[in-house]
PDB file of N, CA and C in Angstrom:
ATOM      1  N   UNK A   1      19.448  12.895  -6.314  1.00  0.00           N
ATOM      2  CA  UNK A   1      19.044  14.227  -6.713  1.00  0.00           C
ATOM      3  C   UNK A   1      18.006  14.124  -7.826  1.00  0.00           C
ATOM      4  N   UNK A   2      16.796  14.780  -7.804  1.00  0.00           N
ATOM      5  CA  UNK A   2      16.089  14.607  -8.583  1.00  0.00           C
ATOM      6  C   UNK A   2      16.279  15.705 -10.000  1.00  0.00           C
ATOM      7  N   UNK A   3      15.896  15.277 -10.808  1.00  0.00           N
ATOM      8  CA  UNK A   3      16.106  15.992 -12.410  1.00  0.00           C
ATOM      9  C   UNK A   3      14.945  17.660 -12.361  1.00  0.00           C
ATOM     10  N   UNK A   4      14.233  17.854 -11.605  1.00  0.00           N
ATOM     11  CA  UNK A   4      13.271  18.505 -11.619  1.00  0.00           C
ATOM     12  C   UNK A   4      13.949  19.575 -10.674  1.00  0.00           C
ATOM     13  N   UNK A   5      14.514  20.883 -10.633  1.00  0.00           N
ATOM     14  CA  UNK A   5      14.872  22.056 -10.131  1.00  0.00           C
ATOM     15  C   UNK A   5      13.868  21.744  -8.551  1.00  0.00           C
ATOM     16  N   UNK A   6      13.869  22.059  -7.488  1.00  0.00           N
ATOM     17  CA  UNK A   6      13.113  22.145  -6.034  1.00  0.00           C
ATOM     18  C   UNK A   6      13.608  23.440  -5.063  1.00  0.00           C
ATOM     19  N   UNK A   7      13.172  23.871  -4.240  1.00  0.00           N
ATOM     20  CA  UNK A   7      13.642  24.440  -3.320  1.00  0.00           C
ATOM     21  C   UNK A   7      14.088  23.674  -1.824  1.00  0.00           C
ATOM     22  N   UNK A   8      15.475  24.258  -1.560  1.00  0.00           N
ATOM     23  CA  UNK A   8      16.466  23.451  -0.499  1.00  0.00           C
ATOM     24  C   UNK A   8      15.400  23.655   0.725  1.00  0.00           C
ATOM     25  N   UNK A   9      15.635  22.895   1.515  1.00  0.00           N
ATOM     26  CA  UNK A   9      15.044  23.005   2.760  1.00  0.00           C
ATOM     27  C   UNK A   9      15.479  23.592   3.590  1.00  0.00           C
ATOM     28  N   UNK A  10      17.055  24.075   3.453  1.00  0.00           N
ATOM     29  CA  UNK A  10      17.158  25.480   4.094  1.00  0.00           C
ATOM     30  C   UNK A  10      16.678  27.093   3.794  1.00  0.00           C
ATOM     31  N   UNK A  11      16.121  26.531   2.276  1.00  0.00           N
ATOM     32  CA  UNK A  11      15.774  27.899   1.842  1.00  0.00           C
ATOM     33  C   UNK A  11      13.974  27.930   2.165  1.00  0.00           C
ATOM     34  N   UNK A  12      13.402  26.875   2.065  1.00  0.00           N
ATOM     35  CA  UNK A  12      12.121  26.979   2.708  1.00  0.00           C
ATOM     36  C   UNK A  12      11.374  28.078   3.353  1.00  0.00           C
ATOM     37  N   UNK A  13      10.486  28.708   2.389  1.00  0.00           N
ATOM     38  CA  UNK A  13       9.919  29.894   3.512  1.00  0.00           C
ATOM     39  C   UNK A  13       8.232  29.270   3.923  1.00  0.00           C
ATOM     40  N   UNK A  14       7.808  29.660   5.013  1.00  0.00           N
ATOM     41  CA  UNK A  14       6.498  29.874   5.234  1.00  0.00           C
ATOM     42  C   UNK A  14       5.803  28.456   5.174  1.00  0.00           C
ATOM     43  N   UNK A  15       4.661  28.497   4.332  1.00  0.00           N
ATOM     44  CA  UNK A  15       3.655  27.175   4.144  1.00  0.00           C
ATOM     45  C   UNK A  15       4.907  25.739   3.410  1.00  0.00           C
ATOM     46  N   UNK A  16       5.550  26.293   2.750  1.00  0.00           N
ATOM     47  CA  UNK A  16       6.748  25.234   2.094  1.00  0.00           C
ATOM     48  C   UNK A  16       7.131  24.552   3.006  1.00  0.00           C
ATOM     49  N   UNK A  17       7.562  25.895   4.355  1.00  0.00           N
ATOM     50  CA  UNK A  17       8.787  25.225   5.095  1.00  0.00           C
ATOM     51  C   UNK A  17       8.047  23.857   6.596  1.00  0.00           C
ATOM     52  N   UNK A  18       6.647  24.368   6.422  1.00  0.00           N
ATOM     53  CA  UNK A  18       5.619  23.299   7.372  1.00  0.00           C
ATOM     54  C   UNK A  18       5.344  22.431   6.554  1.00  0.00           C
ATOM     55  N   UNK A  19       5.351  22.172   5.397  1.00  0.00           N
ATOM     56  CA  UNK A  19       5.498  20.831   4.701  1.00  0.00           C
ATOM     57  C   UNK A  19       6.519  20.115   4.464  1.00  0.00           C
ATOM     58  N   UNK A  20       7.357  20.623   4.633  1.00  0.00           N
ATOM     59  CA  UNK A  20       9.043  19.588   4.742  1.00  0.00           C
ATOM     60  C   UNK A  20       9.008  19.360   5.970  1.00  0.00           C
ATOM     61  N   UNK A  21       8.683  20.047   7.419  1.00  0.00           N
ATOM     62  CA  UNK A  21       8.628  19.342   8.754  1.00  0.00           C
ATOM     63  C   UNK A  21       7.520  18.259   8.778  1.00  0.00           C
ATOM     64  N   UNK A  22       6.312  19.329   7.681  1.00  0.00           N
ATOM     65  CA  UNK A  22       4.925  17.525   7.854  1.00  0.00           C
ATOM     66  C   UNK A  22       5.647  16.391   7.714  1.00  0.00           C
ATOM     67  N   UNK A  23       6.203  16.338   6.144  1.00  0.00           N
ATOM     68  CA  UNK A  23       6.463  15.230   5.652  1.00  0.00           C
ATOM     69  C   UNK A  23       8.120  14.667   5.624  1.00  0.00           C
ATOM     70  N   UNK A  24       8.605  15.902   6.127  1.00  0.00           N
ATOM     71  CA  UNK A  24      10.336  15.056   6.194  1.00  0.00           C
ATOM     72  C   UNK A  24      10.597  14.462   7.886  1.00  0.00           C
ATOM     73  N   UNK A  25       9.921  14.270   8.341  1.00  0.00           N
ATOM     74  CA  UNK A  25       9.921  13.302   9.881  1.00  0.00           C
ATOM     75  C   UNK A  25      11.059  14.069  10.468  1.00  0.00           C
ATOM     76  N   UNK A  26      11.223  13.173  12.055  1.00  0.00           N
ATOM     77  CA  UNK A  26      11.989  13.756  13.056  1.00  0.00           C
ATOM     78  C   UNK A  26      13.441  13.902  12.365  1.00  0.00           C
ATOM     79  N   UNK A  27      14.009  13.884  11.303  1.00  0.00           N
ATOM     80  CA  UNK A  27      15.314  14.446  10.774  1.00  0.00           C
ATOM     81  C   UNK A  27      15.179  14.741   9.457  1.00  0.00           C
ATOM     82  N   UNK A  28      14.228  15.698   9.604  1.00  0.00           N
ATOM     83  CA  UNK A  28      13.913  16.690   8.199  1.00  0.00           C
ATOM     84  C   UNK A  28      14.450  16.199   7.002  1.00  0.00           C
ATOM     85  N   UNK A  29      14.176  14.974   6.342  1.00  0.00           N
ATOM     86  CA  UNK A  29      14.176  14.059   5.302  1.00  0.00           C
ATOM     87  C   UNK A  29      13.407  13.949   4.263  1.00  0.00           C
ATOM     88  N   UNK A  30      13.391  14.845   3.527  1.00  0.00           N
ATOM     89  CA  UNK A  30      11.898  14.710   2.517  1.00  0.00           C
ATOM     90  C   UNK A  30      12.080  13.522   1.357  1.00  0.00           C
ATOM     91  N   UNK A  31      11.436  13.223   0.941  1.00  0.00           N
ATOM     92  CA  UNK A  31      11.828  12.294  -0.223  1.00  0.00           C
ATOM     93  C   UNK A  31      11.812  13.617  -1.179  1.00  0.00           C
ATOM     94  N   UNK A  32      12.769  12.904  -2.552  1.00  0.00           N
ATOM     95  CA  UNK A  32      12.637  13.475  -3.921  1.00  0.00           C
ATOM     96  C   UNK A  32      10.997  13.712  -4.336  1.00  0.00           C
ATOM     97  N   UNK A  33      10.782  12.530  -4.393  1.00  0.00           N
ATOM     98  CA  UNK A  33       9.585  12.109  -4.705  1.00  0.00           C
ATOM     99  C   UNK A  33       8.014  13.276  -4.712  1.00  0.00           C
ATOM    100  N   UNK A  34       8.297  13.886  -2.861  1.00  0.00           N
ATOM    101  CA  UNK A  34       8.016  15.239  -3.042  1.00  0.00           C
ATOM    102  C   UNK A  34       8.609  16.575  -2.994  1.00  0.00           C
ATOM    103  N   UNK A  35       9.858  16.035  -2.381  1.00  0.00           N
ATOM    104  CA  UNK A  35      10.449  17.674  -2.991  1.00  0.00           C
ATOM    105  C   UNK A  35      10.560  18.014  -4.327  1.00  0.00           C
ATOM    106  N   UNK A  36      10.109  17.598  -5.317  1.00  0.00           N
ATOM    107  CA  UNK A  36      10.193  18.242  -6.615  1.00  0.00           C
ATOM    108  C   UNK A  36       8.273  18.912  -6.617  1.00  0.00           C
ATOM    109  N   UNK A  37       8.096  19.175  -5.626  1.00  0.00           N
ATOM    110  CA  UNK A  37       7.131  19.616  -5.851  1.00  0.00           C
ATOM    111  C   UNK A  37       6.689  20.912  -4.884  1.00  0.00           C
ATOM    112  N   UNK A  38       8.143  21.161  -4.573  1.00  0.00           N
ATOM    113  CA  UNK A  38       8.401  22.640  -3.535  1.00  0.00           C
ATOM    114  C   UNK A  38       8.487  23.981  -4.328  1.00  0.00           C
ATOM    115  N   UNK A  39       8.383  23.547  -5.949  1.00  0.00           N
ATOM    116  CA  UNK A  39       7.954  24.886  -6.934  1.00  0.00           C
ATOM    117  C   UNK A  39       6.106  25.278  -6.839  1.00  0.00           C
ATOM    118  N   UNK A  40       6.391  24.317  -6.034  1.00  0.00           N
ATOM    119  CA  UNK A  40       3.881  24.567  -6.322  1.00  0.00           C
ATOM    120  C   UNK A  40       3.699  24.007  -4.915  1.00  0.00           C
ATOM    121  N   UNK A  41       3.831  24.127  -3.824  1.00  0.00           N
ATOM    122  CA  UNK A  41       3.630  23.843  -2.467  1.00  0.00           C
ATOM    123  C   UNK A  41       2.007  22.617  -2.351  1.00  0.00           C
ATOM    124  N   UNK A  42       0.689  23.517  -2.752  1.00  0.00           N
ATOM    125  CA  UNK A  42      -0.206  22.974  -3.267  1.00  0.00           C
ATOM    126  C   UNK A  42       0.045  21.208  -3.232  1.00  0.00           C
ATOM    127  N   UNK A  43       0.380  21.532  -4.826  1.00  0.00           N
ATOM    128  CA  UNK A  43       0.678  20.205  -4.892  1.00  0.00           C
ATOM    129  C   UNK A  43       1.025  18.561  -4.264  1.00  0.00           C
ATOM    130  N   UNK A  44       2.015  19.304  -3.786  1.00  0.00           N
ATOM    131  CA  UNK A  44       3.496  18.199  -2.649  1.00  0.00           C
ATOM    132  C   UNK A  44       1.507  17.698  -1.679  1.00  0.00           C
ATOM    133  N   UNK A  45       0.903  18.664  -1.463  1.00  0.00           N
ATOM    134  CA  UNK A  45      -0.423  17.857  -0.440  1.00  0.00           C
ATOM    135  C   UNK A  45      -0.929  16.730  -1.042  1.00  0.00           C
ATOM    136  N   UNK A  46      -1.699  17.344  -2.369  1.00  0.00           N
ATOM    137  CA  UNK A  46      -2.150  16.992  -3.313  1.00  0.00           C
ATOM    138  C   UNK A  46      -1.664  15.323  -3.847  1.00  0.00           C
ATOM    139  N   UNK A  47      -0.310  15.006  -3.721  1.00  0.00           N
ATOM    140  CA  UNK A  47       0.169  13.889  -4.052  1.00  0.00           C
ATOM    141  C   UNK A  47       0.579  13.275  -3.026  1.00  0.00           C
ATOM    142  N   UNK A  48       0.539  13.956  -2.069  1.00  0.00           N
ATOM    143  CA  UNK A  48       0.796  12.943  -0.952  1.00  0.00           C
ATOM    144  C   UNK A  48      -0.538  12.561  -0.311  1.00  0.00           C
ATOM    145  N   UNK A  49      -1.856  12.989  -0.530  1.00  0.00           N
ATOM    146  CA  UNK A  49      -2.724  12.526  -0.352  1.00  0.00           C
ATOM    147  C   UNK A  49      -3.426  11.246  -0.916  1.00  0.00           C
ATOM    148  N   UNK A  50      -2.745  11.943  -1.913  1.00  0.00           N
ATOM    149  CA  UNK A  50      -3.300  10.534  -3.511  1.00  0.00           C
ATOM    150  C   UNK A  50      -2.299   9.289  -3.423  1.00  0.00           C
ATOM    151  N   UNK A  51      -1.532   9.471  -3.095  1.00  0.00           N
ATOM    152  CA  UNK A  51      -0.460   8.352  -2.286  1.00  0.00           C
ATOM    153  C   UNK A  51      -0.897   7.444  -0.908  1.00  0.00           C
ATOM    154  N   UNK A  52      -1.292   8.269   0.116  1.00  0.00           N
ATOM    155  CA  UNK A  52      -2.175   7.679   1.299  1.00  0.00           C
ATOM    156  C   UNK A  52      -3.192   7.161   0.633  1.00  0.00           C
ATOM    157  N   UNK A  53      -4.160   8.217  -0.394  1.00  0.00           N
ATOM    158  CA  UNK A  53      -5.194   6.886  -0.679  1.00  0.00           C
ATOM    159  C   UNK A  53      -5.120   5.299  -1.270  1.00  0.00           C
ATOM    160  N   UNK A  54      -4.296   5.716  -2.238  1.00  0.00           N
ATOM    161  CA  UNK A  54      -3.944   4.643  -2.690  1.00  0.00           C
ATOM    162  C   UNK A  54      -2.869   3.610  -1.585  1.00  0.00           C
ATOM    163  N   UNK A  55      -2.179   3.849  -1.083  1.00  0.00           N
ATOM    164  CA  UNK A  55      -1.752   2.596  -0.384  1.00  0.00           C
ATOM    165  C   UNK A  55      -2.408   2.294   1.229  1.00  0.00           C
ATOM    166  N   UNK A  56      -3.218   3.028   1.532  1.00  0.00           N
ATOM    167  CA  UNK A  56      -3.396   2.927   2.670  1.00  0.00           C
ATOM    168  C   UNK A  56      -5.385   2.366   2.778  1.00  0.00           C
ATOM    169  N   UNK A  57      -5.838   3.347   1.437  1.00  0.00           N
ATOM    170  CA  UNK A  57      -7.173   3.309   1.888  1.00  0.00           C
ATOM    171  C   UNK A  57      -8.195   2.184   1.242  1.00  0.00           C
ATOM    172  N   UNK A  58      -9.470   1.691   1.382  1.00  0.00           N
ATOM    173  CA  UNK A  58      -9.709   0.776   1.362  1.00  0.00           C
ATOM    174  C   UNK A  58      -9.369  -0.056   0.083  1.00  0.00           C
ATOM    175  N   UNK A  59      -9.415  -1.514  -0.330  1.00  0.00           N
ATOM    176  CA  UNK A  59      -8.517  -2.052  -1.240  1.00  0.00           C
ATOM    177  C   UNK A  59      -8.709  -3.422  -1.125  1.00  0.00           C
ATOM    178  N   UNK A  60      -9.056  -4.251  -1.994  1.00  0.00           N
ATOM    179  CA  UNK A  60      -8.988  -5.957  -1.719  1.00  0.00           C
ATOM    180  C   UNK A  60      -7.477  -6.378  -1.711  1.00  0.00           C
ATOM    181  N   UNK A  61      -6.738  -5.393  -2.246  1.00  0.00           N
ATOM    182  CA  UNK A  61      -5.193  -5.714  -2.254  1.00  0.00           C
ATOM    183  C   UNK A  61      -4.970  -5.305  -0.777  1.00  0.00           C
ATOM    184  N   UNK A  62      -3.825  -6.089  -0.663  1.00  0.00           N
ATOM    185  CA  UNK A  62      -2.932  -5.993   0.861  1.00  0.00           C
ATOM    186  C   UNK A  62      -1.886  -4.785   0.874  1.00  0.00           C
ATOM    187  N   UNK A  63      -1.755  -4.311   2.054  1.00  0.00           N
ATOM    188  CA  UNK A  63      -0.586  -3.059   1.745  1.00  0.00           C
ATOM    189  C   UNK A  63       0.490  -3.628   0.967  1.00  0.00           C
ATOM    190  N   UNK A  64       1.092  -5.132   1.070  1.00  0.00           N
ATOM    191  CA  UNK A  64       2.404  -5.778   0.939  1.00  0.00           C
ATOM    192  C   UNK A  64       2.376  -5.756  -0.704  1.00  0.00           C
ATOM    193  N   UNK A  65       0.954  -5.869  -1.381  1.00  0.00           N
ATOM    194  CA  UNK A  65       0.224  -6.673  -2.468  1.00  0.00           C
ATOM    195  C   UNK A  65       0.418  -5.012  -3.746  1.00  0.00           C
ATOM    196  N   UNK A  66       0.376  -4.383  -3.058  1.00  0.00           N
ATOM    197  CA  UNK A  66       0.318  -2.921  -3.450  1.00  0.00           C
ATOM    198  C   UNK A  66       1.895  -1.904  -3.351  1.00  0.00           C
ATOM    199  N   UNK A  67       2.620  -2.806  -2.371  1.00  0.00           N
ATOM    200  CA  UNK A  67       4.322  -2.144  -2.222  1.00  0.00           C
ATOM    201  C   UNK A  67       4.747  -3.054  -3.033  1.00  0.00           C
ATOM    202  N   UNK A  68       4.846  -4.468  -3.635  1.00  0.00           N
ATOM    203  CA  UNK A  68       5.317  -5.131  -4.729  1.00  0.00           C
ATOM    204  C   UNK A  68       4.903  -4.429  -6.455  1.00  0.00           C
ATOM    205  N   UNK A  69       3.265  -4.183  -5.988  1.00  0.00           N
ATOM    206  CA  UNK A  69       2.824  -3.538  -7.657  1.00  0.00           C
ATOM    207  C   UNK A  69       4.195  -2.307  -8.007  1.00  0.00           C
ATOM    208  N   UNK A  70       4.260  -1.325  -6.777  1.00  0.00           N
ATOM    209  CA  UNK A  70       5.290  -0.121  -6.644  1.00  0.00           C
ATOM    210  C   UNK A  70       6.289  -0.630  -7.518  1.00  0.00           C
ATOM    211  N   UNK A  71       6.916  -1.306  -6.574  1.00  0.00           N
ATOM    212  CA  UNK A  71       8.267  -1.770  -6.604  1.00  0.00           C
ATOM    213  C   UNK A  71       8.454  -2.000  -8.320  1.00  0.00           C
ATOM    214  N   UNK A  72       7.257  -3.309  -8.454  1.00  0.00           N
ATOM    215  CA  UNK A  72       7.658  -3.528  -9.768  1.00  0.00           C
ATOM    216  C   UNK A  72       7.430  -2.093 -11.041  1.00  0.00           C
ATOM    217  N   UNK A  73       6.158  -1.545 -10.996  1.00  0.00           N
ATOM    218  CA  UNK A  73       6.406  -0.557 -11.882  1.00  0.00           C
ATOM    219  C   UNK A  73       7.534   0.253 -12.017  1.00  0.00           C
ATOM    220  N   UNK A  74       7.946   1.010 -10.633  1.00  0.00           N
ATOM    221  CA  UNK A  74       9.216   2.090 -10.519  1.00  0.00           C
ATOM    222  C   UNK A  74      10.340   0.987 -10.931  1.00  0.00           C
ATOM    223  N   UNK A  75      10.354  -0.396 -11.388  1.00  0.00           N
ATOM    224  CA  UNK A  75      11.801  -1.237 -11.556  1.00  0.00           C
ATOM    225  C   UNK A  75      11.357  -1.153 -12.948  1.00  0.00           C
ATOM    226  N   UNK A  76      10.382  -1.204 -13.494  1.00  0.00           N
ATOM    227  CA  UNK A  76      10.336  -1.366 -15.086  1.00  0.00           C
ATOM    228  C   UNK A  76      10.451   0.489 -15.651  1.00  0.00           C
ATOM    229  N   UNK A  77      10.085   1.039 -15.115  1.00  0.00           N
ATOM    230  CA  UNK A  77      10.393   2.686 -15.380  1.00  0.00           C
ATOM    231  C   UNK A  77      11.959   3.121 -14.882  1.00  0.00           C
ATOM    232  N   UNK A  78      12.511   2.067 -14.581  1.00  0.00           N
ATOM    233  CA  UNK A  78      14.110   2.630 -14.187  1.00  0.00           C
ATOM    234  C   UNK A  78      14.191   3.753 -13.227  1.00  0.00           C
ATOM    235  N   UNK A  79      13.256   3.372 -12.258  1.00  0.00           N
ATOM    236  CA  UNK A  79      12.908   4.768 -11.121  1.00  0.00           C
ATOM    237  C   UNK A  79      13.279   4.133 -10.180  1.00  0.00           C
ATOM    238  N   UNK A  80      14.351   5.156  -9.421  1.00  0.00           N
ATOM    239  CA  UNK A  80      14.830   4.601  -7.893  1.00  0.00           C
ATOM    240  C   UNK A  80      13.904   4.463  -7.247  1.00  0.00           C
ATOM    241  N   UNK A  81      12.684   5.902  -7.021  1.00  0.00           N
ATOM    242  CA  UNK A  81      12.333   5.766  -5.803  1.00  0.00           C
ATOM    243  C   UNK A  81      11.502   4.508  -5.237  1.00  0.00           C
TER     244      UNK A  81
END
């Protein structure tokens, strides 16, 4: 459960509720990560874009090279995700 208040995904109205189907896959799964960002809809795009860029888009680092950097920062910040 994240520390940041969100709206449930049963309560989801409208543009909210097509971004928890974008991004919560075939069993409506959102991460924390962006559901704390179902108070500003906007947003939840906004960081999930900046997320694709960064791990996906061009880079001398390797995707693998770039899920270890993750790993290790969110382990030194005491962050699950």
């Amino acid at each position: 459960m994240a520390y940041i208040p969100y709206v449930p995904y049963e309560e989801a109205e409208t543009s909210l509720q097509e971004l928890y189907r974008k991004y919560g896959g075939p069993k409506n799964r959102i991460d924390n990560i962006l559901r704390i960002h179902s108070l500003n809809p906007p947003s939840m795009n906004h960081h999930f874009d900046l997320y694709a860029h960064l791990m996906k888009g061009s880079s001398p680092l390797s995707l693998v090279q770039r899920e270890m950097i993750a790993i290790v920062v969110s382990a030194c910040n005491d962050c699950f995700y």
